[in-house]
Protein backbone atom coordinates (compact mmCIF):
# COMPACT_ATOMS: atom_id res chain seq x y z
CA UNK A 1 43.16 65.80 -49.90
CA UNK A 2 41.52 63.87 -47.25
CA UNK A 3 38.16 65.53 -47.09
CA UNK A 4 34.99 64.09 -47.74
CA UNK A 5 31.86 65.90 -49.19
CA UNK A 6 28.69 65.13 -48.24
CA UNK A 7 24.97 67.14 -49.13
CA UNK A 8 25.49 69.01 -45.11
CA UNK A 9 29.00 69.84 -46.16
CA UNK A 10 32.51 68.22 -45.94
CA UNK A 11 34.47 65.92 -43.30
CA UNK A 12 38.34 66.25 -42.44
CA UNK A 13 39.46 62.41 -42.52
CA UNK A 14 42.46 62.25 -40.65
CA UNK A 15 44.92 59.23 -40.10
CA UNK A 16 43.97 57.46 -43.74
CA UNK A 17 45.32 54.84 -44.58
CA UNK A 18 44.73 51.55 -47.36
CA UNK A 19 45.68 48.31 -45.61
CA UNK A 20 46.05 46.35 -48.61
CA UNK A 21 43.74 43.08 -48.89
CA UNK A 22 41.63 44.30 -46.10
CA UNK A 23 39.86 47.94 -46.59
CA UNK A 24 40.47 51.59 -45.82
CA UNK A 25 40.90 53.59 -42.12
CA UNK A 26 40.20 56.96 -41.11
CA UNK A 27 39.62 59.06 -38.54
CA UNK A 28 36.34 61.67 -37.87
CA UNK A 29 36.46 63.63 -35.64
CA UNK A 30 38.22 61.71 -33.25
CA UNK A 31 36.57 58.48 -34.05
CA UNK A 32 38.05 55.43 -36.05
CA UNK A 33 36.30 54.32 -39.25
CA UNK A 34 37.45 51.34 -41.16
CA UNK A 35 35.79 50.23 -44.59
CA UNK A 36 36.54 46.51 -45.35
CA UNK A 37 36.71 42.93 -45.15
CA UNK A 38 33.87 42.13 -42.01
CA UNK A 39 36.84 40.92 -39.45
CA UNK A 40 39.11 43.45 -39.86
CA UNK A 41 36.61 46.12 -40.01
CA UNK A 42 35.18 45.05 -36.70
CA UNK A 43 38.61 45.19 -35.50
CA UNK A 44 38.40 48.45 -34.53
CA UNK A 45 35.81 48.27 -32.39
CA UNK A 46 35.65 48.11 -28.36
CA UNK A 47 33.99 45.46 -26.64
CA UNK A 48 33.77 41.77 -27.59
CA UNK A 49 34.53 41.97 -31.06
CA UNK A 50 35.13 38.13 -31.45
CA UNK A 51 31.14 37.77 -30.80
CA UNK A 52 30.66 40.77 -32.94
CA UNK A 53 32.68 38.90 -35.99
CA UNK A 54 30.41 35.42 -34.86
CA UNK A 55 27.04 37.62 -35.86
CA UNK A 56 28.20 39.52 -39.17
CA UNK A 57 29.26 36.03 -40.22
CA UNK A 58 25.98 34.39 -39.65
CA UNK A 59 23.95 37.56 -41.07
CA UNK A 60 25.64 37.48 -44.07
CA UNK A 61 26.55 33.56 -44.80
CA UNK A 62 23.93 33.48 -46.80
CA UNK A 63 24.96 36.04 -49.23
CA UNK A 64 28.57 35.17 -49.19
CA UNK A 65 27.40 31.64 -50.20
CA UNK A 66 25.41 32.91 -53.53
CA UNK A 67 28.92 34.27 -54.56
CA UNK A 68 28.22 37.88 -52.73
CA UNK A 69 31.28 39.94 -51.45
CA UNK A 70 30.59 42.07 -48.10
CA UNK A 71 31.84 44.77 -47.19
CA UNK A 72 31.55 46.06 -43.61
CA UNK A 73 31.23 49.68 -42.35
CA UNK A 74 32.16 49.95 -38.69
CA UNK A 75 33.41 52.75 -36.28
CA UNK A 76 35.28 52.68 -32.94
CA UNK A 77 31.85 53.96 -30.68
CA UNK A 78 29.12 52.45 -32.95
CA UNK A 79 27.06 50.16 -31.57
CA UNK A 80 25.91 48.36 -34.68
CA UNK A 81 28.21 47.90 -38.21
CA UNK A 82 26.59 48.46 -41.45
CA UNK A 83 27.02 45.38 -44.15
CA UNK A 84 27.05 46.49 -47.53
CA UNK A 85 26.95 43.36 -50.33
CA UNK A 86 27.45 43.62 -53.82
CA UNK A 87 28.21 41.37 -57.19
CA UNK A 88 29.87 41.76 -60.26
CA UNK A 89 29.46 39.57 -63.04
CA UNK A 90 33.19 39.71 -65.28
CA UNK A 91 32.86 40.38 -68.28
CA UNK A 92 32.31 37.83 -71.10
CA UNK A 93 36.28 37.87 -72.53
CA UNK A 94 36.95 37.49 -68.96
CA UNK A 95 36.38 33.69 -68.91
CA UNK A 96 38.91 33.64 -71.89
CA UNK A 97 41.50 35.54 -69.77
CA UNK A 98 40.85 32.97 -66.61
CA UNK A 99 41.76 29.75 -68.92
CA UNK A 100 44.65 31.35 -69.85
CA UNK A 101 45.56 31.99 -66.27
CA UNK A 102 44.74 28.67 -65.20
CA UNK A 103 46.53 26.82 -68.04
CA UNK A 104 50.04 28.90 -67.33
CA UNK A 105 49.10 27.90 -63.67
CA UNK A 106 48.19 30.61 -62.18
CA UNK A 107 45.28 30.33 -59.27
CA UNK A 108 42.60 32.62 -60.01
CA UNK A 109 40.24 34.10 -57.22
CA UNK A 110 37.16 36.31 -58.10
């Protein structure tokens, strides 16, 4: 099921699909919507979206560089995208798991 419920009723996503390591697509009522990483979300719009990709980076360096991750919003017509940021701290046993990771030499992103 591709719908999506909202409080003024429900949306028929068509098109979805998970591009893996980069976000989620859809399509609303004939317009694209893609949930992800800020320069393939802005992918998807028209216009100039190399200068588009130019300003989400500088609006969100900032939080990127306190250890942030961004997620952009961003449809085929919109004029603006919407930056969502978030953090999660691992867990404490985490740092456990890492070292292990690290010692069998495995490279470890978070």
């Amino acid at each position: 099921d591709n719908s999506i419920s909202t409080t003024t009723g429900s949306l028929d996503v068509k098109n979805y699909k998970v591009e893996h390591g980069k976000g989620v697509e859809g399509e609303i009522n004939g317009e694209v919507f893609r949930f992800g990483t800020e320069s393939w979300a802005i992918g998807c719009r028209r216009g100039n979206a190399n200068e588009e990709k130019k300003t989400v980076a500088q609006a969100t360096e900032e939080h990127r560089n306190a250890g942030e991750a961004i997620a952009v919003l961003c449809s085929s017509s919109s004029v603006d995208a919407t930056i969502f940021r978030y953090s999660d701290a691992p867990r404490d046993e985490a740092k456990d798991a890492v070292d292990t990771l690290r010692k069998r030499g495995q490279t470890v992103r978070m």
